[in-house]
Protein backbone atom coordinates (compact mmCIF):
# COMPACT_ATOMS: atom_id res chain seq x y z
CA UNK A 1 265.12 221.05 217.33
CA UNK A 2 266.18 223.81 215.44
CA UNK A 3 268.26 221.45 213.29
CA UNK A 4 265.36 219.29 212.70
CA UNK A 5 263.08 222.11 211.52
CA UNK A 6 265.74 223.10 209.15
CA UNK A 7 266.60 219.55 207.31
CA UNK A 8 262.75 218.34 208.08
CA UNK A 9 261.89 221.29 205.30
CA UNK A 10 263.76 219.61 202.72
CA UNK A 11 263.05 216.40 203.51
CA UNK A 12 262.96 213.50 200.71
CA UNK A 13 264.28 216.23 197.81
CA UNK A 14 267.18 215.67 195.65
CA UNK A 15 268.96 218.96 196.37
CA UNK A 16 268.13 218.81 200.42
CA UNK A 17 269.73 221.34 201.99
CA UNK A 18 271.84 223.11 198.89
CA UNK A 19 268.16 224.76 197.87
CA UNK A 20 267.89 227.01 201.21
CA UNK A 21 270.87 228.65 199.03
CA UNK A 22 269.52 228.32 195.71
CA UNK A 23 265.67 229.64 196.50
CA UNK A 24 267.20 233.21 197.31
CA UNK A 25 269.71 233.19 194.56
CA UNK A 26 267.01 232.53 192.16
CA UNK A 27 265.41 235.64 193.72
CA UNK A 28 268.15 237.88 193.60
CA UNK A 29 268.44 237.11 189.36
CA UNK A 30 264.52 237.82 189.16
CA UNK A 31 264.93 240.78 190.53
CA UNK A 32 267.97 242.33 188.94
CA UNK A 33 266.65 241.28 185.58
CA UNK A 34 262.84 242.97 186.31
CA UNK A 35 264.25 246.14 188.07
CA UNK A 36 267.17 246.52 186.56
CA UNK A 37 266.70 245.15 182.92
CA UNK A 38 263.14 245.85 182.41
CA UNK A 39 262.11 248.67 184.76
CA UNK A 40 265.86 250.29 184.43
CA UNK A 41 265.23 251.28 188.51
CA UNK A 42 267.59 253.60 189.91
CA UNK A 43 267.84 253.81 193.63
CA UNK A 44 267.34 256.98 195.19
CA UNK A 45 270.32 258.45 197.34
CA UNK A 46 272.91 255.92 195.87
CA UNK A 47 275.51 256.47 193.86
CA UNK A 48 275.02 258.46 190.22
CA UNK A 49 276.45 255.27 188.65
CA UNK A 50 274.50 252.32 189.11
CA UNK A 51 275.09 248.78 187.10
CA UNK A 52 272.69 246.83 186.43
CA UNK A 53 272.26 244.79 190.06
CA UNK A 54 272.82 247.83 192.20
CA UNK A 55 269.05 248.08 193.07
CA UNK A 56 268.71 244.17 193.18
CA UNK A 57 271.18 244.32 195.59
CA UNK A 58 269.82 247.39 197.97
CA UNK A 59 265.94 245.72 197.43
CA UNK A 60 267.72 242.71 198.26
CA UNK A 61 269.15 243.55 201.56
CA UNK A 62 266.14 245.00 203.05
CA UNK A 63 264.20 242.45 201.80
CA UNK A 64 265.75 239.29 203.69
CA UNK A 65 265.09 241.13 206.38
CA UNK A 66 261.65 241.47 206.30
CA UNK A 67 261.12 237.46 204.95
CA UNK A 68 262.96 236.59 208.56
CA UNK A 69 259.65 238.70 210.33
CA UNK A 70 256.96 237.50 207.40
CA UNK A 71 258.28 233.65 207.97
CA UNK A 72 258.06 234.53 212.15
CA UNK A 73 254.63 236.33 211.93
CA UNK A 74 253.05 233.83 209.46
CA UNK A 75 254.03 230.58 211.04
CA UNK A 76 253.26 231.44 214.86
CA UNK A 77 249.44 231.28 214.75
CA UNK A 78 249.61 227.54 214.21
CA UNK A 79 253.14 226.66 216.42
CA UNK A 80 250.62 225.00 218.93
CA UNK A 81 248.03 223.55 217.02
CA UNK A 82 250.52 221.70 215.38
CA UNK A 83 252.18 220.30 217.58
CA UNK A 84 249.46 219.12 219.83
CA UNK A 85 251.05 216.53 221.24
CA UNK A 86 253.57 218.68 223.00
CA UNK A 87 250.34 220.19 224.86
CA UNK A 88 248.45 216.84 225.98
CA UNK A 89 250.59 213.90 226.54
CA UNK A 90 254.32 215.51 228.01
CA UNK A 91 255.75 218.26 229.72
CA UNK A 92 257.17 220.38 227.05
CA UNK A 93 258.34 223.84 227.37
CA UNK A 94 256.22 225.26 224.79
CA UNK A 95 257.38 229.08 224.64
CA UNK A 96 260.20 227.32 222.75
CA UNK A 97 258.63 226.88 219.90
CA UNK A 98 258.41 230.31 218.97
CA UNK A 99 262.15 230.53 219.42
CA UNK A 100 262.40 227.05 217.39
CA UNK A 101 260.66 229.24 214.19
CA UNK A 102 262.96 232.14 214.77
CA UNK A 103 265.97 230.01 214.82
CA UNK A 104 264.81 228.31 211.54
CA UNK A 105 264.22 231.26 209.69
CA UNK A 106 267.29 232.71 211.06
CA UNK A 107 269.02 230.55 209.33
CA UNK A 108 267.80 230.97 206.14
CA UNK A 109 268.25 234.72 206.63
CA UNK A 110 272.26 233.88 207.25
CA UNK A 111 272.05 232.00 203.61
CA UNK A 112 270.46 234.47 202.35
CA UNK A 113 273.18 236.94 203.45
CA UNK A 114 275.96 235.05 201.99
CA UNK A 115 274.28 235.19 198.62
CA UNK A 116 274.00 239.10 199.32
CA UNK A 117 277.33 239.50 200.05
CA UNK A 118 278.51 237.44 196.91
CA UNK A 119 275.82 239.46 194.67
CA UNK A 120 277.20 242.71 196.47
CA UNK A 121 280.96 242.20 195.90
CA UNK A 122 279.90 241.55 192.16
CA UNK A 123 277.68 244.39 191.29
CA UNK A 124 278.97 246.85 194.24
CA UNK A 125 282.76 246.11 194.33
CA UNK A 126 283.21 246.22 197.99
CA UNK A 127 281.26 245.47 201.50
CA UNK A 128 282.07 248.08 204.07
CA UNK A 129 283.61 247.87 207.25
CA UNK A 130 280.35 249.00 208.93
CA UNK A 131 278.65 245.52 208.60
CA UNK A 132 280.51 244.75 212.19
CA UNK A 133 277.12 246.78 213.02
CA UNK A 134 274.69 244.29 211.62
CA UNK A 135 274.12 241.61 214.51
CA UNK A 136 272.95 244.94 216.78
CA UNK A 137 270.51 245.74 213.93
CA UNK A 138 269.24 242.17 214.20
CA UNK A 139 268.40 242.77 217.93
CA UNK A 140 265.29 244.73 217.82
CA UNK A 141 264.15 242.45 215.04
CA UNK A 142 264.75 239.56 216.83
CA UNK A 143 262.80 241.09 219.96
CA UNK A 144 260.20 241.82 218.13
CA UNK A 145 259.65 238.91 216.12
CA UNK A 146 259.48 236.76 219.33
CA UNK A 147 256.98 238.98 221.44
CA UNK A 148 254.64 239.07 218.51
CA UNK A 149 255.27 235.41 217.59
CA UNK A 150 254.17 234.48 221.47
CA UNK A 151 251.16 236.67 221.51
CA UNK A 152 250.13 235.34 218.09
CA UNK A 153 250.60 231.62 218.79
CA UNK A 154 248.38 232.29 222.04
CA UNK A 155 245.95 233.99 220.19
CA UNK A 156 245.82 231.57 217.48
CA UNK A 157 244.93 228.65 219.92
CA UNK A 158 241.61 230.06 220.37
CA UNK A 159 240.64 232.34 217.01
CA UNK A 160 241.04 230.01 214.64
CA UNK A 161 240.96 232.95 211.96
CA UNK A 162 244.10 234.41 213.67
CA UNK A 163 246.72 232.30 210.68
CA UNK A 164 244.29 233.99 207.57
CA UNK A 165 244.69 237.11 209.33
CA UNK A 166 248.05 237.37 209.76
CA UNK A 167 248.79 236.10 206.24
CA UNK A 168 247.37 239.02 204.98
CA UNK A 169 248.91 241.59 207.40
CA UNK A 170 252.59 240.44 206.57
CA UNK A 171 251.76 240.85 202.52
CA UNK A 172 250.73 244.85 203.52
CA UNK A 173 253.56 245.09 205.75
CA UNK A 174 256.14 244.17 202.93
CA UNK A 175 254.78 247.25 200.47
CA UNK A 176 254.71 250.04 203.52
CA UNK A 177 257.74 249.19 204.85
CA UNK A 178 260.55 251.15 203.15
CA UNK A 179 261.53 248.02 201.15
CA UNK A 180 260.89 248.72 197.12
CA UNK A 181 261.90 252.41 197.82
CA UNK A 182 263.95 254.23 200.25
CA UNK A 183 261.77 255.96 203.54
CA UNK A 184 263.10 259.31 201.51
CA UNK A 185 260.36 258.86 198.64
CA UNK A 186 257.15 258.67 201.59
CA UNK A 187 255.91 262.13 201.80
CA UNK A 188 257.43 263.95 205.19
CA UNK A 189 254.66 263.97 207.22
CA UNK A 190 253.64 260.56 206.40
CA UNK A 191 257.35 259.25 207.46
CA UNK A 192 256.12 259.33 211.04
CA UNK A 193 253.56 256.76 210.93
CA UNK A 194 255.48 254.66 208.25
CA UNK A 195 258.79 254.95 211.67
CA UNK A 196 256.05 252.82 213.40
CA UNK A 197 256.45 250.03 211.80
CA UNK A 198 259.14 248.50 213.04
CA UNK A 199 260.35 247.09 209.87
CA UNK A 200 261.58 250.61 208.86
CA UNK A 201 264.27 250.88 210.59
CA UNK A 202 265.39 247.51 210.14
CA UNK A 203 265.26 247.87 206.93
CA UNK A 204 267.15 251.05 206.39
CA UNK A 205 269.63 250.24 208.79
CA UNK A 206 270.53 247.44 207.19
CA UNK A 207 271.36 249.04 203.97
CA UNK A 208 272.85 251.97 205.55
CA UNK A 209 275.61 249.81 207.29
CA UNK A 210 275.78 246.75 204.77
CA UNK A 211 275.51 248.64 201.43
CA UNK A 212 276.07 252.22 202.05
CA UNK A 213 278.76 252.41 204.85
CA UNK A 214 276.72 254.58 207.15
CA UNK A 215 277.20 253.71 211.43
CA UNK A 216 274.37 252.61 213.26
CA UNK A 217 272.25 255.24 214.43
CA UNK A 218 272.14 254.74 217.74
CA UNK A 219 269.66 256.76 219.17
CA UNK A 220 267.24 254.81 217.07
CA UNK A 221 268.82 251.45 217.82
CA UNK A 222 267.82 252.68 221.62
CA UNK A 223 264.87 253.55 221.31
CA UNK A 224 263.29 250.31 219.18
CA UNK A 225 265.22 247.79 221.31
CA UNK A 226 263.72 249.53 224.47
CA UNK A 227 260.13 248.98 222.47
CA UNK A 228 261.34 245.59 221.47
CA UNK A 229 262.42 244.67 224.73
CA UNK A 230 258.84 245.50 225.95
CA UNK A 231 257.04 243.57 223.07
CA UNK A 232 259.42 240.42 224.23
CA UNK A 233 258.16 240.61 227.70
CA UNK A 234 254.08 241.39 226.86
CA UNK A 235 254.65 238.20 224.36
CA UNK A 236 256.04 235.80 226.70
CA UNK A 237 253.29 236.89 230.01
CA UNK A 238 250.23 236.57 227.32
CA UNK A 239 251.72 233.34 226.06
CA UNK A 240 252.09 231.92 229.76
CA UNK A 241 249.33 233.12 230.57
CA UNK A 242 246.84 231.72 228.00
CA UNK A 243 248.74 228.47 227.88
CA UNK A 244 246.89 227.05 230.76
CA UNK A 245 243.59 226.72 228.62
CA UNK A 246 245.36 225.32 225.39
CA UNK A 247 244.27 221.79 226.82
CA UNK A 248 241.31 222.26 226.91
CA UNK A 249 240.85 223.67 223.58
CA UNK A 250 243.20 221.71 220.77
């Protein structure tokens, strides 16, 4: 089913498949040529000598990332209502679906990746050994995306208003999460409540082991996944719980 999600989006175009890799390399050239060409951005904390793409590259990173949560967040208010006929006329597992959306827009993120890693080797020269350490920063993420995808697609069953909602949450999410500028540019004491969103660490974990050859910081790694672990579980007993009125109401 994943499968199908993925080829059913490019459906009936001449490219098919080939633009899930051309969509983000189109992105990646937008963005070097407005931050690096126009704005001349430097990135905070990397090296003194920058080309041109270095900040593409480190916006780049953290922003795949946070499209994999956006595409999760955005599409789970209406992963029941359409797909009715899942609800009414079979027995279908339908806490599935929310793992069918991650899976889909896991795989974009992977695309997206390779043209990262192309872009990086390019601009950067290198890719450090430390990106061994990226699947465990993917873990908390992928907790997270799922509990909050089941709790949304339960909620969105019955408010209707959940889908316009959420739309808008995942555009302010993208500008305070530490993704157009490193967490080091936030004011100190406003770091803490930026830390609770948790697309910030994520996000600078991902650079830190894919860009700037930094190990995983464990104790954070703990201490999100153990919060992740506990949004997975709230998620799933809300959406199994609710799911016995979703009859009844689509």
């Amino acid at each position: 089913m994943i499968k199908r999600e993925v080829l059913g989006r490019y459906r009936g175009s001449v490219l098919g498949l080939a633009w899930s890799f051309f969509n983000p390399l189109l992105l990646l050239i937008v963005y070097t040529f407005v931050f690096s060409v126009v704005f001349k951005a430097k990135w905070a904390g990397a090296v003194s000598t920058q080309s041109h793409g270095d900040f593409a590259v480190i916006l780049f990173a953290g922003l795949i990332m946070n499209n994999l949560f956006a595409e999760c967040l955005n599409r789970a208010p209406s992963l029941v209502l359409s797909n009715v006929s899942y609800v009414k006329k079979v027995v279908f597992p339908l806490e599935t679906l929310a793992v069918i959306a991650f899976g889909s827009a896991t795989f974009h993120l992977l695309v997206s990746f390779v043209v990262l890693l192309i872009a990086q080797m390019i601009f950067l020269g290198n890719i450090p050994w430390t990106i061994v350490y990226l699947p465990m920063v993917l873990v908390p993420l992928a907790l997270f995306s799922l509990g909050i995808s089941w709790f949304l697609a339960g909620l969105g069953v019955y408010i209707r208003d959940t889908a316009q909602a959420v739309s808008l949450l995942t555009i302010v999410l993208t500008f305070v999460s530490p993704i157009f500028y490193p967490l080091s540019a936030i004011p100190e004491r406003m770091q803490i409540y930026v830390k609770l969103n948790p697309m910030t660490f994520v996000v600078e974990e991902t650079r830190n082991v894919l860009i700037f050859g930094k190990s995983l910081n464990w104790s954070l790694w703990s201490i999100y996944t153990a919060i992740g672990f506990v949004v997975f579980v709230l998620g799933i007993a809300w959406f199994q719980k609710v799911r016995k009125g979703f009859a009844d109401v689509v």
